[in-house]
C-alpha atoms as a PDB file:
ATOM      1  CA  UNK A   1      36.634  21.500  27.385  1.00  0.00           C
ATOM      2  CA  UNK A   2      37.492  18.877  24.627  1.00  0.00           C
ATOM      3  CA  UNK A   3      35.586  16.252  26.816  1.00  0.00           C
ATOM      4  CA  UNK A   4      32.716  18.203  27.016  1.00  0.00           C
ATOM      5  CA  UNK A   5      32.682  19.303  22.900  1.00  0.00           C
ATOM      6  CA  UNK A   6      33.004  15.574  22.320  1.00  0.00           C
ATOM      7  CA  UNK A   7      29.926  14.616  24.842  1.00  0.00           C
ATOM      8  CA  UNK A   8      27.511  16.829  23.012  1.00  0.00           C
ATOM      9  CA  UNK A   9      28.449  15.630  19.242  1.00  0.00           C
ATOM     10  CA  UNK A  10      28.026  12.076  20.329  1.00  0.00           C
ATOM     11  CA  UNK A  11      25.020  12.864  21.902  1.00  0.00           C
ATOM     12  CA  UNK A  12      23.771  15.240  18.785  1.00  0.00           C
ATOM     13  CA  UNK A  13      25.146  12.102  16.184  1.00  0.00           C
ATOM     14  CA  UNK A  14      22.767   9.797  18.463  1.00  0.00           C
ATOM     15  CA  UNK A  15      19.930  11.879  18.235  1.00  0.00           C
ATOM     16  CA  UNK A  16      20.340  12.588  14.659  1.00  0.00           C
ATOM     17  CA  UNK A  17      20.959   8.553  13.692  1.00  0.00           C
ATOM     18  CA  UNK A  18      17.965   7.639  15.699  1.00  0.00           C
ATOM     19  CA  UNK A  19      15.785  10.274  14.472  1.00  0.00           C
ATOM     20  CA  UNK A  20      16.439   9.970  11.150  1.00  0.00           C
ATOM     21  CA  UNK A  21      15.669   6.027  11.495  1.00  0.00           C
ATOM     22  CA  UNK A  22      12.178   6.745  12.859  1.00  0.00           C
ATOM     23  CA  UNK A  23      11.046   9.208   9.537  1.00  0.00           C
ATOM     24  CA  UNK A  24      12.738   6.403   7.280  1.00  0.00           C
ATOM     25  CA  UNK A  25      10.051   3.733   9.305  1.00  0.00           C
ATOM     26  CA  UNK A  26       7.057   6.233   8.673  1.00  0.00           C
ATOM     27  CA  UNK A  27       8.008   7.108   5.291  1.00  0.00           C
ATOM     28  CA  UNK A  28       8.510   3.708   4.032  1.00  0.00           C
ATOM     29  CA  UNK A  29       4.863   2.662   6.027  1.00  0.00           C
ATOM     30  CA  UNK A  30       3.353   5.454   3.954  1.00  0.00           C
ATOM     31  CA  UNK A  31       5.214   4.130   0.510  1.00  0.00           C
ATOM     32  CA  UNK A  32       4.251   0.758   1.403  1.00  0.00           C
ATOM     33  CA  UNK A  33       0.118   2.149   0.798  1.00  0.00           C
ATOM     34  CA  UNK A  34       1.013   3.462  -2.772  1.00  0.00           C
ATOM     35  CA  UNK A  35      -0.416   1.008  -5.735  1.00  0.00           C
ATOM     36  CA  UNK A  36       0.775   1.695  -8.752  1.00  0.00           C
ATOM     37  CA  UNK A  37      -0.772  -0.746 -10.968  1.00  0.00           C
ATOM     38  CA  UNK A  38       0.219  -1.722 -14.712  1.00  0.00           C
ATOM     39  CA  UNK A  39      -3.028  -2.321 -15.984  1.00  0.00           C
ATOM     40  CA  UNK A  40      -1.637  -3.833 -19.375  1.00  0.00           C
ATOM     41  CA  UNK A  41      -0.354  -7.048 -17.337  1.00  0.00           C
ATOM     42  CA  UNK A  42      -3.102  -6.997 -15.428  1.00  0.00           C
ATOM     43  CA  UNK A  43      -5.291  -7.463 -18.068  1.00  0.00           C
ATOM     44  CA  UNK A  44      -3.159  -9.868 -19.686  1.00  0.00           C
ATOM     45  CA  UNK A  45      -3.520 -11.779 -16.578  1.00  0.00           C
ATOM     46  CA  UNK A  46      -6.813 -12.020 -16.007  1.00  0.00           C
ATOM     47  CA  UNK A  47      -7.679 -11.882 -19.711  1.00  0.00           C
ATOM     48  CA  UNK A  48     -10.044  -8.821 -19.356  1.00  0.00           C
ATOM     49  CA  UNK A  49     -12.214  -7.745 -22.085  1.00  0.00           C
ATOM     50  CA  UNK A  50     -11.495  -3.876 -23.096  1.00  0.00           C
ATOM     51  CA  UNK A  51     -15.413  -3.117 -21.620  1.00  0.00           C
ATOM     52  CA  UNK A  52     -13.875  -5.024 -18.698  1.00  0.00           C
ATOM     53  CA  UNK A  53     -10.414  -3.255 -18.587  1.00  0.00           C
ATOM     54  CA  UNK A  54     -12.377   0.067 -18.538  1.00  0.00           C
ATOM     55  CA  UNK A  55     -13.938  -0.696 -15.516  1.00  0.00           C
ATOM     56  CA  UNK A  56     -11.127  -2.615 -13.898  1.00  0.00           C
ATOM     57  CA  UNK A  57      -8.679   0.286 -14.368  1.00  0.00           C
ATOM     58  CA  UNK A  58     -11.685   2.853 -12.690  1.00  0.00           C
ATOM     59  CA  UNK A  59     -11.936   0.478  -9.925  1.00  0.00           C
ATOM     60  CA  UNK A  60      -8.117   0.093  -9.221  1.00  0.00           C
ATOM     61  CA  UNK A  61      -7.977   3.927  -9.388  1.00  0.00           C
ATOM     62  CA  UNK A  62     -10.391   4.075  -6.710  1.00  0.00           C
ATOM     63  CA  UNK A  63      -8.474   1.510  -4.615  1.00  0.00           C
ATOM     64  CA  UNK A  64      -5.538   3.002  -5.204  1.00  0.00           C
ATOM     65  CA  UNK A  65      -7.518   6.765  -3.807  1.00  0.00           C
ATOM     66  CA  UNK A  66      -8.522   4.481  -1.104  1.00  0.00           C
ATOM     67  CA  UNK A  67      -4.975   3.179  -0.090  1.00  0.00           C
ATOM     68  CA  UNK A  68      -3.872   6.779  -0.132  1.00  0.00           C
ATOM     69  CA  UNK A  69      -6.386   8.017   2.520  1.00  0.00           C
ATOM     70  CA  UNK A  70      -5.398   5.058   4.529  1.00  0.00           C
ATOM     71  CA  UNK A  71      -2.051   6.169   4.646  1.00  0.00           C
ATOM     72  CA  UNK A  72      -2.988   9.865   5.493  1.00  0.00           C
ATOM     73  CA  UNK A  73      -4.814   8.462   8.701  1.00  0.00           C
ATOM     74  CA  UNK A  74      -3.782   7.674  12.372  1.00  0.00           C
ATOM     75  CA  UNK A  75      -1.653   4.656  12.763  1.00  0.00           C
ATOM     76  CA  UNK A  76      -4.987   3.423  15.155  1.00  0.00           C
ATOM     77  CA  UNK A  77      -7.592   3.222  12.569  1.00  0.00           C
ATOM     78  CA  UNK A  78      -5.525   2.156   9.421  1.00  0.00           C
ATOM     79  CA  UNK A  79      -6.348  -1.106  10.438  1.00  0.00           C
ATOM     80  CA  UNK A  80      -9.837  -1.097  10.126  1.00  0.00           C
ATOM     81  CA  UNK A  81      -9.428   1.428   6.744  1.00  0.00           C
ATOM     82  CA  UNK A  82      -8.113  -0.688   4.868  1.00  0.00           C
ATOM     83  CA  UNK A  83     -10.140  -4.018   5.840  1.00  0.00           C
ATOM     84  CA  UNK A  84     -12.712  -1.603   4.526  1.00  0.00           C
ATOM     85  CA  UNK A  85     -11.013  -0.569   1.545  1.00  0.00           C
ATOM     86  CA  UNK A  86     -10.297  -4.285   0.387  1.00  0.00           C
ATOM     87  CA  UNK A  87     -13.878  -5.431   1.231  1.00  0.00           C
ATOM     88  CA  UNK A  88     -15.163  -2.788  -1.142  1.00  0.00           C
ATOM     89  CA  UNK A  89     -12.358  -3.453  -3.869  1.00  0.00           C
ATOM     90  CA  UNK A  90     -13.208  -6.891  -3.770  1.00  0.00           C
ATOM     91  CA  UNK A  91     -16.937  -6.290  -3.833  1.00  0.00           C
ATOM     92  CA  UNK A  92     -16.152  -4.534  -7.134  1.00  0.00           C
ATOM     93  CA  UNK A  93     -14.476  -7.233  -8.498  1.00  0.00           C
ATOM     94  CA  UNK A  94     -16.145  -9.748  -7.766  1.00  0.00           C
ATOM     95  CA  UNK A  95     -19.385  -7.646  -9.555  1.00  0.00           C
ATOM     96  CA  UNK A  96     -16.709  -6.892 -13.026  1.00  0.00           C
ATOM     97  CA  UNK A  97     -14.338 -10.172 -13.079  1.00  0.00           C
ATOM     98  CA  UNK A  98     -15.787 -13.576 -14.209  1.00  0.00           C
ATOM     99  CA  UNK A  99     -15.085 -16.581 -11.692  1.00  0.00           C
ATOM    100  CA  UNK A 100     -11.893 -17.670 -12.935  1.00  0.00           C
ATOM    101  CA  UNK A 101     -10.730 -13.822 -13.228  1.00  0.00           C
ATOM    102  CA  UNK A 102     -11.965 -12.846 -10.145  1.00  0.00           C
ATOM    103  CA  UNK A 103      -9.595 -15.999  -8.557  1.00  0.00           C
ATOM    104  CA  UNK A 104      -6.858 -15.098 -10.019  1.00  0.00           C
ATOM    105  CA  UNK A 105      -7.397 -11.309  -8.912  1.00  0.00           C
ATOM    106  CA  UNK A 106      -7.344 -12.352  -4.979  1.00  0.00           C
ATOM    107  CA  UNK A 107      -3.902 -14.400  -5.672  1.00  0.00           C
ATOM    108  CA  UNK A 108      -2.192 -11.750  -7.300  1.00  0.00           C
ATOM    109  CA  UNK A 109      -3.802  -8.899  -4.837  1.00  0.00           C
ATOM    110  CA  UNK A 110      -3.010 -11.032  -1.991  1.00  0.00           C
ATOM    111  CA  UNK A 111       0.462 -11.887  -3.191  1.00  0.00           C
ATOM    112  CA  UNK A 112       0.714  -7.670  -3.283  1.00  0.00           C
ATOM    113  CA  UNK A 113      -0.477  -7.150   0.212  1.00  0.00           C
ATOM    114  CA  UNK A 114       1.537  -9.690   1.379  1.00  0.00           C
ATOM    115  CA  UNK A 115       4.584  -8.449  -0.147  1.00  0.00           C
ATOM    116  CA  UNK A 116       4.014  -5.024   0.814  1.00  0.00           C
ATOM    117  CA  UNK A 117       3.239  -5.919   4.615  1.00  0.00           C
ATOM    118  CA  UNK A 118      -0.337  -4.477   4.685  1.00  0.00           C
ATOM    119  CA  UNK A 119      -1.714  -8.302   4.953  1.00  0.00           C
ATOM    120  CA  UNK A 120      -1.510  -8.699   9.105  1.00  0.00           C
END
């Protein structure tokens, strides 16, 4: 009897350890979409204008909309998402930014795809 108590509660424990290991993967994939962006060192950065930071911060709230709904979809067409998000994002700033500000803004934004794992 003590055998067989033992047998299921290291087979529950397994269950539980890897389940709980495969939400902590999806939830940290999800958190890994989220862009929280300080738009006071981002302006500082790129030396923005305040006509510019006005429609810098609008566009980065859009991205960051856009990042969200890439994170809501199937794991299958994420990929494709969020090529689309960037390409738009980037549109935008390249239309807002000046040369020099618009280079800086794809080394910092590629810095923060790299570091977040989106850039594959």
């Amino acid at each position: 009897m003590k055998r067989l108590v033992l047998s299921v509660l290291v087979m529950m424990s397994m269950t539980m350890a890897f389940a709980e290991n495969e939400e902590t993967a999806a939830v940290n994939n999800v958190e890994s979409f989220v862009l929280n962006v300080n738009m006071n060192k981002l302006s500082q950065a790129l030396g923005l204008s305040w006509d510019q930071r006005e429609f810098v911060e609008d566009a980065e709230n859009a991205f960051s909309a856009e990042l969200m709904n890439v994170a809501s979809a199937p794991v299958e067409e994420r990929k494709g998402l969020l090529k689309k998000a960037i390409k738009q994002n980037l549109g935008t700033m390249h239309y807002l930014l000046n040369e020099a500000q618009y280079h800086k803004y794809l080394m910092l934004l590629n810095a923060t795809l790299n570091n977040r794992g989106l850039n594959k």
